[in-house]
N, C-alpha and C. Protein backbone atom coordinates (compact mmCIF):
# COMPACT_ATOMS: atom_id res chain seq x y z
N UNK A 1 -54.05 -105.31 -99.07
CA UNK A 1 -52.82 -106.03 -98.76
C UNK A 1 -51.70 -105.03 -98.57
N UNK A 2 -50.82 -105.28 -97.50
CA UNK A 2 -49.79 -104.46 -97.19
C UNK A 2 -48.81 -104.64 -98.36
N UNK A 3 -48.06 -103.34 -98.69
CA UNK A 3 -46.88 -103.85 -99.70
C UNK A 3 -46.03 -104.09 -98.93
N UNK A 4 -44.86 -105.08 -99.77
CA UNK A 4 -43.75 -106.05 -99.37
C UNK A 4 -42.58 -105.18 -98.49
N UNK A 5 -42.31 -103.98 -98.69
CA UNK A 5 -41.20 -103.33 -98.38
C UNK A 5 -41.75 -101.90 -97.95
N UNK A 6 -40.96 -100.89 -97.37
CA UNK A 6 -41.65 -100.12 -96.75
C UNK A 6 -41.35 -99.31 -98.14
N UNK A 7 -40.31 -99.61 -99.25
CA UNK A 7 -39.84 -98.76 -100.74
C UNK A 7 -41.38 -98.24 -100.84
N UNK A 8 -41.66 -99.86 -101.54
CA UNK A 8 -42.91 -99.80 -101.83
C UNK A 8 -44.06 -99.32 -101.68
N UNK A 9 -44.14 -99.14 -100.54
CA UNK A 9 -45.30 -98.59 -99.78
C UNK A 9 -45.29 -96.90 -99.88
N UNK A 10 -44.54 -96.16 -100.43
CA UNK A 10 -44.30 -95.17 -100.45
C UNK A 10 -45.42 -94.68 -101.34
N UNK A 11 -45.64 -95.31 -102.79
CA UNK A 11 -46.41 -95.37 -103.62
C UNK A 11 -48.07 -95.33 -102.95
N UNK A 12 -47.99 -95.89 -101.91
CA UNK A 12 -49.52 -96.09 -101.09
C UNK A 12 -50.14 -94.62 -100.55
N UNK A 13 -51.23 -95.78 -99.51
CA UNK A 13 -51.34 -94.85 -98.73
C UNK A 13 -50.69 -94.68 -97.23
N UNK A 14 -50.78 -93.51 -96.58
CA UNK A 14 -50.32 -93.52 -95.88
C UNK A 14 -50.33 -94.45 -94.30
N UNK A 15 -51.48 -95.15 -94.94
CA UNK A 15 -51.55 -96.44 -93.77
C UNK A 15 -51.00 -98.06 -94.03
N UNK A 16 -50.41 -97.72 -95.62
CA UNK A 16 -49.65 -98.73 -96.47
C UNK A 16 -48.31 -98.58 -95.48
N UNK A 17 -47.89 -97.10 -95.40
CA UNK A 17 -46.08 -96.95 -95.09
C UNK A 17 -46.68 -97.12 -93.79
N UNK A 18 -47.11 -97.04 -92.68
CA UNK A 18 -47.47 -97.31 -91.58
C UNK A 18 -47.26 -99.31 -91.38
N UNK A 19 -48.17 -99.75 -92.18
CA UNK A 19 -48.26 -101.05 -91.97
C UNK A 19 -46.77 -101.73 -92.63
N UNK A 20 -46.15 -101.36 -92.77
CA UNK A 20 -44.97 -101.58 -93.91
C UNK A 20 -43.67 -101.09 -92.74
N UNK A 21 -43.85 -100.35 -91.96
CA UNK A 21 -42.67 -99.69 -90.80
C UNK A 21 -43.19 -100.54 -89.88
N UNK A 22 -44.55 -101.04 -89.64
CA UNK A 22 -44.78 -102.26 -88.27
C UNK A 22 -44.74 -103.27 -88.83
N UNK A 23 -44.67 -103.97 -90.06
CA UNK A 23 -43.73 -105.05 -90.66
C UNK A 23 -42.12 -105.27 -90.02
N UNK A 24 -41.55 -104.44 -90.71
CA UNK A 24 -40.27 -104.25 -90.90
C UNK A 24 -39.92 -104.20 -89.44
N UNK A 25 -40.05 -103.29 -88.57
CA UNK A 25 -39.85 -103.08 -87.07
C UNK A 25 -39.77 -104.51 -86.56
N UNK A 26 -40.98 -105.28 -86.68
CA UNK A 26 -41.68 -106.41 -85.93
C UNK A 26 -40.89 -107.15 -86.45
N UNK A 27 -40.26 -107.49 -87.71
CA UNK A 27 -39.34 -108.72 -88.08
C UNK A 27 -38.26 -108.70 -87.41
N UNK A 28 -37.38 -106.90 -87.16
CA UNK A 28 -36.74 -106.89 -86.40
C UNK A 28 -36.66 -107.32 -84.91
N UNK A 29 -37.49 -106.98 -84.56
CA UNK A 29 -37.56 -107.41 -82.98
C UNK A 29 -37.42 -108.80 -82.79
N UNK A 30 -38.43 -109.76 -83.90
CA UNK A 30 -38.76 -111.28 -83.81
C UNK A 30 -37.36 -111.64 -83.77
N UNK A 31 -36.26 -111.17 -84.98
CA UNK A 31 -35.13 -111.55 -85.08
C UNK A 31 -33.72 -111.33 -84.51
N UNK A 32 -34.21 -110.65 -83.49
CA UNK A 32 -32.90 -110.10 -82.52
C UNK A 32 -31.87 -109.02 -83.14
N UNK A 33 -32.97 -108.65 -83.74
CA UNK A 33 -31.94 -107.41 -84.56
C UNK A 33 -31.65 -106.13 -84.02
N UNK A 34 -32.27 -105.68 -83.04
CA UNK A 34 -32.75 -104.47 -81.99
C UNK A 34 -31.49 -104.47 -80.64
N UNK A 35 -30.80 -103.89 -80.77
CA UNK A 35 -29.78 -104.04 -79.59
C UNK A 35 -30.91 -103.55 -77.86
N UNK A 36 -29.99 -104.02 -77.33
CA UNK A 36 -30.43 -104.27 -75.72
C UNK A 36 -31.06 -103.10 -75.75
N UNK A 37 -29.92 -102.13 -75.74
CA UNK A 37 -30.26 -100.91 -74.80
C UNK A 37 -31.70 -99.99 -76.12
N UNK A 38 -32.26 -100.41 -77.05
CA UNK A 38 -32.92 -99.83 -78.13
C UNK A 38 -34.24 -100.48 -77.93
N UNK A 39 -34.28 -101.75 -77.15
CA UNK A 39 -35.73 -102.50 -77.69
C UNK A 39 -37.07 -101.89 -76.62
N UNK A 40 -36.54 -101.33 -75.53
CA UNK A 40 -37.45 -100.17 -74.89
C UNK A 40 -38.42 -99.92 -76.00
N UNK A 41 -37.46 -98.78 -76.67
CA UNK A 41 -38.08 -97.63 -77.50
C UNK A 41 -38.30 -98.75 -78.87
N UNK A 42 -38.17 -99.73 -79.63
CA UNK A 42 -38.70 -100.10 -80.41
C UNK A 42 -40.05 -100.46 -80.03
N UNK A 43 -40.15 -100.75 -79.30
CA UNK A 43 -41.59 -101.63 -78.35
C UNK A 43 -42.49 -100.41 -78.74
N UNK A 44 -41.98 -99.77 -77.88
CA UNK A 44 -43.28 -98.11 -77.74
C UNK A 44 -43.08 -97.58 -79.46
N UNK A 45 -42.33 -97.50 -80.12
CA UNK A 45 -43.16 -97.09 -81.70
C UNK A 45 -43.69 -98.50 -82.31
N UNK A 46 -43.22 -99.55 -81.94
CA UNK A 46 -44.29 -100.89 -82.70
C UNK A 46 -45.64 -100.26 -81.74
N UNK A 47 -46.17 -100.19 -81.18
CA UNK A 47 -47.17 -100.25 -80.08
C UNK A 47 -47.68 -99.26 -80.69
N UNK A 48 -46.93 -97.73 -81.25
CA UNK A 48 -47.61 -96.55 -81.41
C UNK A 48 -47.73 -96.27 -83.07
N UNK A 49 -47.52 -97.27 -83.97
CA UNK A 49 -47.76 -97.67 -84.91
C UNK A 49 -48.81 -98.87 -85.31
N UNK A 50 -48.67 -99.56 -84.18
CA UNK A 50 -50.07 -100.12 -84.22
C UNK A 50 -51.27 -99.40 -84.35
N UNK A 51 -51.40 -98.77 -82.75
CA UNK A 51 -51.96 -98.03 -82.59
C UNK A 51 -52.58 -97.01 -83.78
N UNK A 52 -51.96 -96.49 -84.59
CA UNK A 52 -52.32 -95.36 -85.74
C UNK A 52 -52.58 -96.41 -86.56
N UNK A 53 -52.76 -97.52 -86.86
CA UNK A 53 -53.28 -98.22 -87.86
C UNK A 53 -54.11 -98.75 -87.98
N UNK A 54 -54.67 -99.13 -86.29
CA UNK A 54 -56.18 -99.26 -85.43
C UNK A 54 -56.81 -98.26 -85.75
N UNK A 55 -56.70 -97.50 -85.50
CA UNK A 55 -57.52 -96.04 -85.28
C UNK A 55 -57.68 -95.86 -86.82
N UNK A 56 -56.75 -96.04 -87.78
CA UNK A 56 -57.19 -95.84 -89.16
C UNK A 56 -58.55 -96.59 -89.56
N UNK A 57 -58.14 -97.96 -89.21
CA UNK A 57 -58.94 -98.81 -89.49
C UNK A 57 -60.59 -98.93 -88.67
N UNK A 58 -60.78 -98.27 -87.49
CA UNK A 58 -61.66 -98.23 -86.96
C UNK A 58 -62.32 -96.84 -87.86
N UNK A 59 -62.11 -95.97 -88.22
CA UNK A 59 -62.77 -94.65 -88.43
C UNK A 59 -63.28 -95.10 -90.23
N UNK A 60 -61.95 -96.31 -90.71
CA UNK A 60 -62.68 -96.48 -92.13
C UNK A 60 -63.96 -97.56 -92.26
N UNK A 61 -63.82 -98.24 -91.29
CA UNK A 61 -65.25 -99.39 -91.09
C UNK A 61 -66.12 -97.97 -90.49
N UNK A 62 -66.12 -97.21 -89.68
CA UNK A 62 -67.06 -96.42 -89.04
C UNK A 62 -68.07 -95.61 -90.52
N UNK A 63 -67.10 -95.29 -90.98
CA UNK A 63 -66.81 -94.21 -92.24
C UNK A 63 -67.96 -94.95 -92.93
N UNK A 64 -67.34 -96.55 -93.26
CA UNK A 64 -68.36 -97.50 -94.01
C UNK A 64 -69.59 -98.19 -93.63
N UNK A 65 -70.10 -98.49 -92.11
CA UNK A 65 -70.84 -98.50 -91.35
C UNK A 65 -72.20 -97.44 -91.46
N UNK A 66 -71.80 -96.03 -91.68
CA UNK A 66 -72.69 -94.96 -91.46
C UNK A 66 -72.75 -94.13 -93.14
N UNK A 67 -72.36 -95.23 -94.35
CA UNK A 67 -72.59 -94.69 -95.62
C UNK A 67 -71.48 -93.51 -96.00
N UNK A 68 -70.57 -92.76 -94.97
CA UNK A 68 -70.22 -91.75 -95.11
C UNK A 68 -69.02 -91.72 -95.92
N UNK A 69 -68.52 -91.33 -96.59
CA UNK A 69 -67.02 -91.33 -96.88
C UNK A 69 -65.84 -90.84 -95.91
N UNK A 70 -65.02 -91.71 -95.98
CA UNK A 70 -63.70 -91.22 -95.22
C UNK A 70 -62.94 -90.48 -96.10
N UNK A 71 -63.00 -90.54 -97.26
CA UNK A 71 -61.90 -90.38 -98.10
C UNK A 71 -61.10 -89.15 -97.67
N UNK A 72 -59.83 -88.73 -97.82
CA UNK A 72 -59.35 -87.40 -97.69
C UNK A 72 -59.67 -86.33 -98.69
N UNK A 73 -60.30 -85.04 -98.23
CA UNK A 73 -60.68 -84.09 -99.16
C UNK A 73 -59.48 -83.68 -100.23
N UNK A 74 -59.81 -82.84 -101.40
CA UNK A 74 -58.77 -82.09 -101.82
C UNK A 74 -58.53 -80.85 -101.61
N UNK A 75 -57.28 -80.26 -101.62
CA UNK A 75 -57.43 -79.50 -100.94
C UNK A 75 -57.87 -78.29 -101.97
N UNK A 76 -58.77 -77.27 -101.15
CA UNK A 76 -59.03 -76.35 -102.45
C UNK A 76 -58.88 -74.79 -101.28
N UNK A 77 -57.72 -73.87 -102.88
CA UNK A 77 -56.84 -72.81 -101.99
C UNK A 77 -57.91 -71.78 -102.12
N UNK A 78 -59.03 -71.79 -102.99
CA UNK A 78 -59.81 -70.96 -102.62
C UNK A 78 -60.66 -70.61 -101.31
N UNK A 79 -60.66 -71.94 -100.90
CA UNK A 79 -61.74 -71.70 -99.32
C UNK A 79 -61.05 -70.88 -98.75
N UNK A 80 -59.60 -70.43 -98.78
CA UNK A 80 -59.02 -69.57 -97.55
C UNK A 80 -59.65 -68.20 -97.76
């Protein structure tokens, strides 16, 4: 479940604050909150925030599909 506010989502993951900025964006737009000359460019980051949240979501069913983990590694400073 997406959190309520994008605050919130901070705490997440990073496809939490993603889904939480195409919340927030999208209420704007629904509500005429986006001036004329701005809703161009709101369009194309709702669209390109979609977009990165598709693609999240396709690689974590893939991830889960083929047994594999998606998870993000940690990082370890010895490999350098």
């Amino acid at each position: 479940m997406t959190p309520a506010s994008i605050t919130e989502s901070l705490d997440g993951t990073s496809r939490d604050v993603l889904a939480s900025m195409r919340r927030a964006l999208a209420k704007k737009l629904d509500a005429g909150e986006v001036s004329s000359n701005a809703i161009a460019s709101a369009y194309k980051e709702l669209r390109e925030l979609d977009r990165l949240i598709r693609a999240m979501d396709a690689a974590e069913d893939e991830g889960a599909s083929s047994g594999r983990s998606v998870a993000p590694q940690a990082f370890d400073a010895s490999a350098i």
